[in-house]
PDB file of N, CA and C in Angstrom:
ATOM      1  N   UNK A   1     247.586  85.481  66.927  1.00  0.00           N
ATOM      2  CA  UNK A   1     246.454  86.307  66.606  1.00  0.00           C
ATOM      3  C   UNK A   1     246.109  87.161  67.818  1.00  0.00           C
ATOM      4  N   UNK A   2     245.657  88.417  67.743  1.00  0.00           N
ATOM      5  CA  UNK A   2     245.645  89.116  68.707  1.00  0.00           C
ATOM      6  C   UNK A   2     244.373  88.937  69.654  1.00  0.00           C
ATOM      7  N   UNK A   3     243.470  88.195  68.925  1.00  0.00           N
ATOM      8  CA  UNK A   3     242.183  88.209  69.846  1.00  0.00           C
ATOM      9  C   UNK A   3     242.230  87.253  70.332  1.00  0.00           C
ATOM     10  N   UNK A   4     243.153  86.347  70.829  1.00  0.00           N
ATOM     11  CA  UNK A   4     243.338  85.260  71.645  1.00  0.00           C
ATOM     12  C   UNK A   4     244.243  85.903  73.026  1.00  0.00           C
ATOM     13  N   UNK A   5     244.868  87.165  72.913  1.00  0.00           N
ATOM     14  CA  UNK A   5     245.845  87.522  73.421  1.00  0.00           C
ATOM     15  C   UNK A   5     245.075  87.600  74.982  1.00  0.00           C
ATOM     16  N   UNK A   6     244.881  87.334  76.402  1.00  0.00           N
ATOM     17  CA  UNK A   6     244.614  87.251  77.286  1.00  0.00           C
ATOM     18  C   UNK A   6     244.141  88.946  77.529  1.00  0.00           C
ATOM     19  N   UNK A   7     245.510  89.720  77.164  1.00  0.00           N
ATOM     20  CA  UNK A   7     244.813  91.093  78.040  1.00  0.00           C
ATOM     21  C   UNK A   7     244.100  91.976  76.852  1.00  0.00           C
ATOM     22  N   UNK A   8     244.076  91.809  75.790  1.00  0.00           N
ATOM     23  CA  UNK A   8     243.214  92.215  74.805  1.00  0.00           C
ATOM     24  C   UNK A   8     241.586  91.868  75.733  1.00  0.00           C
ATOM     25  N   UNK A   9     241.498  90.658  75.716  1.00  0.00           N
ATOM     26  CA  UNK A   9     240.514  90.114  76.450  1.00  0.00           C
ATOM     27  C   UNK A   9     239.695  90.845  77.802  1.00  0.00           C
ATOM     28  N   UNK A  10     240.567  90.790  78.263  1.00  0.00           N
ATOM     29  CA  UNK A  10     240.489  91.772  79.908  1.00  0.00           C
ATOM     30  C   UNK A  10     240.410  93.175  79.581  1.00  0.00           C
ATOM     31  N   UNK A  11     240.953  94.176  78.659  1.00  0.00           N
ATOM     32  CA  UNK A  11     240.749  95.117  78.390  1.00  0.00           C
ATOM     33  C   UNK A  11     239.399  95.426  77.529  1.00  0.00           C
ATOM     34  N   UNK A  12     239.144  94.741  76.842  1.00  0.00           N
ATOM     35  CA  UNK A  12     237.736  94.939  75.998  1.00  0.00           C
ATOM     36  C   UNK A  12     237.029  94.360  77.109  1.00  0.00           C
ATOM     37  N   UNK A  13     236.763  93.395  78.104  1.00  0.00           N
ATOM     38  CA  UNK A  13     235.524  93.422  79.462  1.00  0.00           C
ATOM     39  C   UNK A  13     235.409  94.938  79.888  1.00  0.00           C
ATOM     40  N   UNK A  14     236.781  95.471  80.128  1.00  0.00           N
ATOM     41  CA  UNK A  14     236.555  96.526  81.140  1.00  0.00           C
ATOM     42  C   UNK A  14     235.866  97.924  80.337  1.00  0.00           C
ATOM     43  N   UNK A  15     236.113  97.758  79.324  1.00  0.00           N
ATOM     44  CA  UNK A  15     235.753  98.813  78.820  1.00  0.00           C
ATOM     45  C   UNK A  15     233.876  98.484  78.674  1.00  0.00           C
ATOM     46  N   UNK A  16     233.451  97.373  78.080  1.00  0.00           N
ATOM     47  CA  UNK A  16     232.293  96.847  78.211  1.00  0.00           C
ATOM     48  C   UNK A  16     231.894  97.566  79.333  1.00  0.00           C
ATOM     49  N   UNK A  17     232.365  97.129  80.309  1.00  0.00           N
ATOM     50  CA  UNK A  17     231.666  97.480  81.604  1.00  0.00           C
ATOM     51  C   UNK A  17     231.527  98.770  82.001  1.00  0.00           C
ATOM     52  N   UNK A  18     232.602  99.595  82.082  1.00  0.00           N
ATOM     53  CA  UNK A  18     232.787 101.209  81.554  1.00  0.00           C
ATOM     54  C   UNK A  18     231.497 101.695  81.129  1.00  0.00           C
ATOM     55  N   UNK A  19     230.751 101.402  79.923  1.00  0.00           N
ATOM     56  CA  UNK A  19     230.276 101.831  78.997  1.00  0.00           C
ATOM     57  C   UNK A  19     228.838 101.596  79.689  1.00  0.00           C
ATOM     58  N   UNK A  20     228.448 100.021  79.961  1.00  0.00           N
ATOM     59  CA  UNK A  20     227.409  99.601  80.702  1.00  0.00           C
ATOM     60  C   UNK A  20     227.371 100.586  82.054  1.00  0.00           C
ATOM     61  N   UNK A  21     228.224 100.934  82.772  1.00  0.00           N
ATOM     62  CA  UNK A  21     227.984 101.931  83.877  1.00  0.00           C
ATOM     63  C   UNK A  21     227.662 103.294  84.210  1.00  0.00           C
ATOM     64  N   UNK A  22     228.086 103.773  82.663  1.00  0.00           N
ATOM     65  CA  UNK A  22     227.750 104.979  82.455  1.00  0.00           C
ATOM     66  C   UNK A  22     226.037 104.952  81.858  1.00  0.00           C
ATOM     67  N   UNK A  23     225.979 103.982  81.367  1.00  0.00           N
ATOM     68  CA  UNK A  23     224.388 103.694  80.793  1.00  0.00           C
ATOM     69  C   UNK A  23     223.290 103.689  81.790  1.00  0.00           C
ATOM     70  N   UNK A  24     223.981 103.294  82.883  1.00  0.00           N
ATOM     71  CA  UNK A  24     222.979 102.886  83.903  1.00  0.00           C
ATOM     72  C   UNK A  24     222.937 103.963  85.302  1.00  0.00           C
ATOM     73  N   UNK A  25     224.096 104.246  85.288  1.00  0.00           N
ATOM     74  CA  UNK A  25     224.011 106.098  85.873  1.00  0.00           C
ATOM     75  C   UNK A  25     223.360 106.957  85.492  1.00  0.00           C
ATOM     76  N   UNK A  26     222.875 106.806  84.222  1.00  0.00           N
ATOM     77  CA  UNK A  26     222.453 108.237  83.430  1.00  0.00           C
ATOM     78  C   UNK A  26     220.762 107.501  82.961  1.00  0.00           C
ATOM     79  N   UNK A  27     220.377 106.839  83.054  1.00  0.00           N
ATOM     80  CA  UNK A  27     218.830 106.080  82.860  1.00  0.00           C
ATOM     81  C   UNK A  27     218.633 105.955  84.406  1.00  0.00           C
ATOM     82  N   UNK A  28     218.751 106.991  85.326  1.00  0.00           N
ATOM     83  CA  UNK A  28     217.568 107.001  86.764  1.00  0.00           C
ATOM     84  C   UNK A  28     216.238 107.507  85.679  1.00  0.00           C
ATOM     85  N   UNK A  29     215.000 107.460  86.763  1.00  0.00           N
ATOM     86  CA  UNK A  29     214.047 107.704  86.435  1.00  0.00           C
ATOM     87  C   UNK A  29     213.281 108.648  87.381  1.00  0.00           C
ATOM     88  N   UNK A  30     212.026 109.190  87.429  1.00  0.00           N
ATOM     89  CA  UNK A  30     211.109 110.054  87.522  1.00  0.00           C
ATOM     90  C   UNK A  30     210.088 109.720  87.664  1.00  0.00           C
ATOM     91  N   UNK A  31     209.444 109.359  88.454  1.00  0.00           N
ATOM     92  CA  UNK A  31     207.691 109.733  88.175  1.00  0.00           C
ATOM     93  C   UNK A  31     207.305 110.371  88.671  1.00  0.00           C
ATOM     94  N   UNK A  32     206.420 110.714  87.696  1.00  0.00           N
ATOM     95  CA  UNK A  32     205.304 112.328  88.458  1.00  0.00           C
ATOM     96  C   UNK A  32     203.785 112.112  88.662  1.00  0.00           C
ATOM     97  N   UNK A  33     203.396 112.477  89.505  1.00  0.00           N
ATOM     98  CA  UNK A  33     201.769 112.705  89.735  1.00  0.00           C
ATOM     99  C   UNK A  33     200.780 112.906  88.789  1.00  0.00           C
ATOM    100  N   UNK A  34     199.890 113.057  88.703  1.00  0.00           N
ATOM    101  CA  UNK A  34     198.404 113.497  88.205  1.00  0.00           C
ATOM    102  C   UNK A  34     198.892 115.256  88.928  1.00  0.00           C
ATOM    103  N   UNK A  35     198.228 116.017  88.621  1.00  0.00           N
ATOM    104  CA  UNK A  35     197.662 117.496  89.263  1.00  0.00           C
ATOM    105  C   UNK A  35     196.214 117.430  89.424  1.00  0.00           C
ATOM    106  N   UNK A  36     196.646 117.215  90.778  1.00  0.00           N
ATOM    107  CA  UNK A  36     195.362 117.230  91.550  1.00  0.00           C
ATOM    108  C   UNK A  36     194.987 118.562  92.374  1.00  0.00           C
ATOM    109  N   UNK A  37     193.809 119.107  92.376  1.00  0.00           N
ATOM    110  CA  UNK A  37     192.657 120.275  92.883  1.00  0.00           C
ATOM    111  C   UNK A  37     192.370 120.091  94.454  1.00  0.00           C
ATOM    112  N   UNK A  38     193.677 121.455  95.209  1.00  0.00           N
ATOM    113  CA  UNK A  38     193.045 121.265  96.414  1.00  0.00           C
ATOM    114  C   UNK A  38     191.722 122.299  96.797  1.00  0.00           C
ATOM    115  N   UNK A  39     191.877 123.397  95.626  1.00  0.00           N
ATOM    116  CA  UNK A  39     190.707 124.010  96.157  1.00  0.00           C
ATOM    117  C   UNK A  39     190.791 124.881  94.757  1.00  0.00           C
ATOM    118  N   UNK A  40     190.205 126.145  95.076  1.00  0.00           N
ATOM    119  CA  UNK A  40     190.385 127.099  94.312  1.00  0.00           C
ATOM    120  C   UNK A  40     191.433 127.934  93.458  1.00  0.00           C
ATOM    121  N   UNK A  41     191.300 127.275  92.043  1.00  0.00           N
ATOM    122  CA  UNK A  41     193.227 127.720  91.722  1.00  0.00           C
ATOM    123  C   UNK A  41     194.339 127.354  92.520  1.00  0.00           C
ATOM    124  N   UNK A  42     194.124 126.073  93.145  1.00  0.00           N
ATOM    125  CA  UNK A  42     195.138 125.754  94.452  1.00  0.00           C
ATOM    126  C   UNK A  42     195.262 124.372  93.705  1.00  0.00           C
ATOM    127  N   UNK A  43     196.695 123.508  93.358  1.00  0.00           N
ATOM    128  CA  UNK A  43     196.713 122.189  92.957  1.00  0.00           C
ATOM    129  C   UNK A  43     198.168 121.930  93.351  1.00  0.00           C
ATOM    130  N   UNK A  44     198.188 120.468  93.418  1.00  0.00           N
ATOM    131  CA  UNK A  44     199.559 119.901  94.042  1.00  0.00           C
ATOM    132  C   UNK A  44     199.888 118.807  92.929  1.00  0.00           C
ATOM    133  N   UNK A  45     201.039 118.544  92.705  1.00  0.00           N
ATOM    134  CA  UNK A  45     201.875 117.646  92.001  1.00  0.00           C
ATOM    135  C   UNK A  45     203.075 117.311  92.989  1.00  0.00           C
ATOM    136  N   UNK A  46     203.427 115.572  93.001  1.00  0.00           N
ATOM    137  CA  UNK A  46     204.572 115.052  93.543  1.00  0.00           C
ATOM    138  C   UNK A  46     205.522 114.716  92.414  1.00  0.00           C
ATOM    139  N   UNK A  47     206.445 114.136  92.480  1.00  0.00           N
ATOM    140  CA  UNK A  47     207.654 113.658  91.711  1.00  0.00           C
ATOM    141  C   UNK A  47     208.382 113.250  92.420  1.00  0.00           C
ATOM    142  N   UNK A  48     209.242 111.428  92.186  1.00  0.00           N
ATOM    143  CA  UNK A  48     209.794 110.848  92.827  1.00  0.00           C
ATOM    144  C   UNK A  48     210.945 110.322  92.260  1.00  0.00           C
ATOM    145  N   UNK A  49     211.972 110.934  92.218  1.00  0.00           N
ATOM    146  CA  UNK A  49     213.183 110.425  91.891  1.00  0.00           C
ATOM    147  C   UNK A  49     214.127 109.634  92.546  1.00  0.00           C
ATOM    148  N   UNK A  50     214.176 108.304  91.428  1.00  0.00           N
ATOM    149  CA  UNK A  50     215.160 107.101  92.440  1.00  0.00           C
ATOM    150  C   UNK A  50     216.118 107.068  92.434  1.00  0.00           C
ATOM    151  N   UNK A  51     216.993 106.798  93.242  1.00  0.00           N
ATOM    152  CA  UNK A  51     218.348 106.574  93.283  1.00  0.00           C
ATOM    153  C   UNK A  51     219.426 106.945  92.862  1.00  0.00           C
ATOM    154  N   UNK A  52     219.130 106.772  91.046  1.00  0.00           N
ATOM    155  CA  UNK A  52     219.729 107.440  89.835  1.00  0.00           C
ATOM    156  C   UNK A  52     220.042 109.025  89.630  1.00  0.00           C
ATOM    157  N   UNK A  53     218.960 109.159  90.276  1.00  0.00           N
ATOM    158  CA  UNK A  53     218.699 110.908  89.840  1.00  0.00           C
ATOM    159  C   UNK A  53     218.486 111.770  91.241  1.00  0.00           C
ATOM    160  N   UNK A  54     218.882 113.090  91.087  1.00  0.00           N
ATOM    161  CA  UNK A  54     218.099 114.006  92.369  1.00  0.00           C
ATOM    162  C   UNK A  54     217.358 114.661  92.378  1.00  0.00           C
ATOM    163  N   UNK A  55     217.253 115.436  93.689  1.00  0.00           N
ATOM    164  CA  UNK A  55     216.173 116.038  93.746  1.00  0.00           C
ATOM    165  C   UNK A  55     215.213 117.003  92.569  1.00  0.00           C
ATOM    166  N   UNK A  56     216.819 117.934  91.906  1.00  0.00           N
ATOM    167  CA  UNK A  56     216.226 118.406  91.180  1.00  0.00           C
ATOM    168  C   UNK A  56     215.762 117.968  89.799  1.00  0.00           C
ATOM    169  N   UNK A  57     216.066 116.926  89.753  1.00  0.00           N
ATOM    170  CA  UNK A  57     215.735 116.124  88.243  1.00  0.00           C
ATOM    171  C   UNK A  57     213.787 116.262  89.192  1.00  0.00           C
ATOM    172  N   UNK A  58     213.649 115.164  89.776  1.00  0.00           N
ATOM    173  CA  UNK A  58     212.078 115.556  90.628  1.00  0.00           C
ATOM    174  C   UNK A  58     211.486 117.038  90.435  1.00  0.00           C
ATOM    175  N   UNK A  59     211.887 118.171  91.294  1.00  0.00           N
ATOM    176  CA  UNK A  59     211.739 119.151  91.136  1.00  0.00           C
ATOM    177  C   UNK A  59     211.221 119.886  89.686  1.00  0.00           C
ATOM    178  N   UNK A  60     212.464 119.323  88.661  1.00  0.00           N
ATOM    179  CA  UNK A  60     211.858 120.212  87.439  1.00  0.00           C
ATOM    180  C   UNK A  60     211.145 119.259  86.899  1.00  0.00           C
ATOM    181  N   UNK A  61     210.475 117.923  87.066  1.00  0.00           N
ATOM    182  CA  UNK A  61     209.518 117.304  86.477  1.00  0.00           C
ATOM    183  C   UNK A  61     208.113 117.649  87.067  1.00  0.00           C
ATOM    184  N   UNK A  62     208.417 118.405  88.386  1.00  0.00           N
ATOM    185  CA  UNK A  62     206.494 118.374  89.590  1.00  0.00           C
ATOM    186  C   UNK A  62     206.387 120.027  88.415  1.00  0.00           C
ATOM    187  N   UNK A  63     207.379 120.742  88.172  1.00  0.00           N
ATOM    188  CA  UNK A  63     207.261 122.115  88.364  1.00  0.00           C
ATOM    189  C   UNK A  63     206.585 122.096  86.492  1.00  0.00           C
ATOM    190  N   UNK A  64     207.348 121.461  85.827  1.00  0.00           N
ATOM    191  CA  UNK A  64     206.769 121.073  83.832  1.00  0.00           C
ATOM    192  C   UNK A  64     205.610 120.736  84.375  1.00  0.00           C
ATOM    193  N   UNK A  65     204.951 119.530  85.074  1.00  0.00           N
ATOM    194  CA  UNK A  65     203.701 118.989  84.772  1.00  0.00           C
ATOM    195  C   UNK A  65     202.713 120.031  85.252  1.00  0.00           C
ATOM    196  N   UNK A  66     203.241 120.491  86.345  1.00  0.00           N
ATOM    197  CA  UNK A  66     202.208 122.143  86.971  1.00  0.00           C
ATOM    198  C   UNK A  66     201.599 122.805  86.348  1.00  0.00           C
ATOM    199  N   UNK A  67     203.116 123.461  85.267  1.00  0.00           N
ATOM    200  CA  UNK A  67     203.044 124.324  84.407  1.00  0.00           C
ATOM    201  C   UNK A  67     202.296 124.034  83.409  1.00  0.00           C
ATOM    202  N   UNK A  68     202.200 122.841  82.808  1.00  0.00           N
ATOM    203  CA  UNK A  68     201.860 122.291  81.680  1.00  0.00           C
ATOM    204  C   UNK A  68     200.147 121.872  81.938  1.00  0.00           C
ATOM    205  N   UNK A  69     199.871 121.921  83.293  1.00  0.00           N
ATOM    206  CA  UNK A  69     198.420 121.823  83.926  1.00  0.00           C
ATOM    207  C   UNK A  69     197.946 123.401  84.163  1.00  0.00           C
ATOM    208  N   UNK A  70     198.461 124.250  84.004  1.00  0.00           N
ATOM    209  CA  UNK A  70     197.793 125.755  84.260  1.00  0.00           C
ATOM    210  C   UNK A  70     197.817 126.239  83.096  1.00  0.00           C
ATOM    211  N   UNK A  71     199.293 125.999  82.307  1.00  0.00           N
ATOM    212  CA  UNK A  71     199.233 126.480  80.588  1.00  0.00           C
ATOM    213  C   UNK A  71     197.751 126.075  80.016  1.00  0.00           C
ATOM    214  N   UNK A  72     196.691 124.311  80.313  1.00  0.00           N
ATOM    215  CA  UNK A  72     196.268 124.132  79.386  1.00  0.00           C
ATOM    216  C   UNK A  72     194.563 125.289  80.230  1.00  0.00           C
ATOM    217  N   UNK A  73     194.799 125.883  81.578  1.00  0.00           N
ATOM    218  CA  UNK A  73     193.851 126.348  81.908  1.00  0.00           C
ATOM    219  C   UNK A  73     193.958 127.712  81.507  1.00  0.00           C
ATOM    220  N   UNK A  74     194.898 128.068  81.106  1.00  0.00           N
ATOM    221  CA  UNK A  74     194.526 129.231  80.405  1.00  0.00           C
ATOM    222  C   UNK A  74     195.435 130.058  81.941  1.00  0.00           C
ATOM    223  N   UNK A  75     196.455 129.544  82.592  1.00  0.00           N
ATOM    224  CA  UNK A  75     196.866 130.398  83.778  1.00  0.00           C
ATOM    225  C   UNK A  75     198.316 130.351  83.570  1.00  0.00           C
ATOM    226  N   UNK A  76     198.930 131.098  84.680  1.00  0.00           N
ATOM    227  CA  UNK A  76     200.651 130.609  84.563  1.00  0.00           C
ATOM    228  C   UNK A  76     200.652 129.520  85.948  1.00  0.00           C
ATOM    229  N   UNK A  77     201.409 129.395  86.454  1.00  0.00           N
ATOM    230  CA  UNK A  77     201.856 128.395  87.803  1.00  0.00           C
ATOM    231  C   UNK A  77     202.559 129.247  88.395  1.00  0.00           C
ATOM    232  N   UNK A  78     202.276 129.254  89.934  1.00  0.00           N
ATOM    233  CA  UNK A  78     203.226 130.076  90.562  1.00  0.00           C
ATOM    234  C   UNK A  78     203.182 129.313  91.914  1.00  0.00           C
ATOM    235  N   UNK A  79     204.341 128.255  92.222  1.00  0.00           N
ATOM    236  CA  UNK A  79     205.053 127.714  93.305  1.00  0.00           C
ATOM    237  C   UNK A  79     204.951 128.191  94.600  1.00  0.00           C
ATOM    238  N   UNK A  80     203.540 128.155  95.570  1.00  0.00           N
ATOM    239  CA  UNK A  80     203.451 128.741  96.374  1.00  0.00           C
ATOM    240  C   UNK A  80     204.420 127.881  97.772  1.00  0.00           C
ATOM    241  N   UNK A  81     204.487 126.149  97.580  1.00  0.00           N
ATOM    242  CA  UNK A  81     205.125 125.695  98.668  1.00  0.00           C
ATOM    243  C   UNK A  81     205.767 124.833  98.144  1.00  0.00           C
ATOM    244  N   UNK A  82     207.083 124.063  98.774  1.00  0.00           N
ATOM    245  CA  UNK A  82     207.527 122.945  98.341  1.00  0.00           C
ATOM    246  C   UNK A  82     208.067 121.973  99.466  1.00  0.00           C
ATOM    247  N   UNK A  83     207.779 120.494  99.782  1.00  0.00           N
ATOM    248  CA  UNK A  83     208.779 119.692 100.717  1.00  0.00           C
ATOM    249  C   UNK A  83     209.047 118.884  99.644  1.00  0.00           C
ATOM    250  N   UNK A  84     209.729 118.766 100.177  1.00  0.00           N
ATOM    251  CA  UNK A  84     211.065 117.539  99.940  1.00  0.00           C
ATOM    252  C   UNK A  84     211.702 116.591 100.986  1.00  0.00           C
ATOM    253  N   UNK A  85     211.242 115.294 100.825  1.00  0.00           N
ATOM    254  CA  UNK A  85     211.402 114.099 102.038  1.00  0.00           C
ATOM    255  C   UNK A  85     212.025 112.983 100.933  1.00  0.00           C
ATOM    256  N   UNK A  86     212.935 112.477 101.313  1.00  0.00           N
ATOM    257  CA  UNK A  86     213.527 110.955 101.510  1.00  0.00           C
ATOM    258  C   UNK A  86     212.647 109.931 101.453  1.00  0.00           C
ATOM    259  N   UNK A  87     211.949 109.096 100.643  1.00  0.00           N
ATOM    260  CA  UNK A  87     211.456 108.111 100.689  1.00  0.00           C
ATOM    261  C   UNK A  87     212.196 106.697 100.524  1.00  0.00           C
ATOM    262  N   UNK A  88     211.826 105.875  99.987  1.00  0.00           N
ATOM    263  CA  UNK A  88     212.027 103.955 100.163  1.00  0.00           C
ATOM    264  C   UNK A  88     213.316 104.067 100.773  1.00  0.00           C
ATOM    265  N   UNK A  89     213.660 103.842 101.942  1.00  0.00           N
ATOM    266  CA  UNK A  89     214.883 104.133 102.866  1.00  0.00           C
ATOM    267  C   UNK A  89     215.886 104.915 102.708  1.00  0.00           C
ATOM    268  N   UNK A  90     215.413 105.840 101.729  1.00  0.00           N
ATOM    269  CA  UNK A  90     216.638 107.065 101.746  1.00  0.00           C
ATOM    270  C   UNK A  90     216.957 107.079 100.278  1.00  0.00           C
ATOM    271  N   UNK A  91     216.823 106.567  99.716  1.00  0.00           N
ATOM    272  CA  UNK A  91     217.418 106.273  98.494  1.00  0.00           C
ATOM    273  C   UNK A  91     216.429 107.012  97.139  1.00  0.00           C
ATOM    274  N   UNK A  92     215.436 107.320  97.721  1.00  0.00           N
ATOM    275  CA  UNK A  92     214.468 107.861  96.360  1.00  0.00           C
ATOM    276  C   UNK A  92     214.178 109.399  97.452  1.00  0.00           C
ATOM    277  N   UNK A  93     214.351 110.631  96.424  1.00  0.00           N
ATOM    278  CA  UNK A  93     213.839 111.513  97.182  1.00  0.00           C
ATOM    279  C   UNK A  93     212.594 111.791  95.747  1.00  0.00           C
ATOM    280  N   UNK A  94     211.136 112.343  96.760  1.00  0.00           N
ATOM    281  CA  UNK A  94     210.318 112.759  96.443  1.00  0.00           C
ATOM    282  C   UNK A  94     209.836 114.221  96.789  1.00  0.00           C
ATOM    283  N   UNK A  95     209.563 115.369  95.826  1.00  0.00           N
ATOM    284  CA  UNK A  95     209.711 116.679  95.531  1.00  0.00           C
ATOM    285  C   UNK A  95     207.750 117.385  95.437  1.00  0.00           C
ATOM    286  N   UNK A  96     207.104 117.863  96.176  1.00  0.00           N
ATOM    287  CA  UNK A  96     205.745 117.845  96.598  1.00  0.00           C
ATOM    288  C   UNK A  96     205.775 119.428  96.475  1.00  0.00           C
ATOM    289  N   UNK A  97     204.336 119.958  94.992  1.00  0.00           N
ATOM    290  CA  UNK A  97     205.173 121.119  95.002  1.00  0.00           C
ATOM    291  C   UNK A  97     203.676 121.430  95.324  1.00  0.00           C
ATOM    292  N   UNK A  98     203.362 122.815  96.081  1.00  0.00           N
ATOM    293  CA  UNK A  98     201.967 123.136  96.018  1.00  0.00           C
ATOM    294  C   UNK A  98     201.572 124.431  95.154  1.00  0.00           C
ATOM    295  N   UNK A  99     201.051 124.909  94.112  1.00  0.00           N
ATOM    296  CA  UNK A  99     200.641 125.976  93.395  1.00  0.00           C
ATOM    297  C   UNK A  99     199.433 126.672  93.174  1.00  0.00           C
ATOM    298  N   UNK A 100     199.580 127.581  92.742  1.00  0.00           N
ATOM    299  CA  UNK A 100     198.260 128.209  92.286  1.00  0.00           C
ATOM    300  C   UNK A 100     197.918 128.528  90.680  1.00  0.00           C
ATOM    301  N   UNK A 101     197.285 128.806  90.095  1.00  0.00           N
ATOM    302  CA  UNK A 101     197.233 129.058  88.805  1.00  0.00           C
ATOM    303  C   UNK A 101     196.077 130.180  88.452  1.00  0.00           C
TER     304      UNK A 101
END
């Protein structure tokens, strides 16, 4: 019977695993800030992408929630500054955008 066959066996793990690795490459994650008011039409959003993902996965999540915080004021967003630093030992970069609306 073939499903006793040893490398049948070993070949269906690897592929398992294959499949599990690509799953887990592609599920990094994101979190994003509140939009918070530094002054007048002036607000900042962070975004911190781990390991999984880069910068710009971060980037276009600070820059949607911005947008999506000036859209509901009745403004557009316009990206006046941005850093970008390395956080939890290198491995998560976080994307700090500053705007106006």
């Amino acid at each position: 019977m073939i499903h006793n066959h040893p490398t049948w066996v070993i070949k269906s793990m690897i592929y398992r695993l294959g499949i599990l690795s690509i799953s887990l490459l592609t599920a990094g994650c994101v979190s994003t800030s509140n939009v918070l008011e530094l002054g007048r039409d002036t607000y900042t959003v962070s975004a911190t992408a781990d390991g999984f993902r880069d910068a710009a996965s971060a980037r276009q999540s600070a820059f949607k929630t911005g947008s999506e915080k000036c859209n509901s004021l009745g403004k557009k967003f316009l990206l006046t500054n941005e850093n970008v630093a390395n956080t939890r030992m290198g491995i998560d970069t976080t994307v700090t955008g500053v705007g106006s609306g």
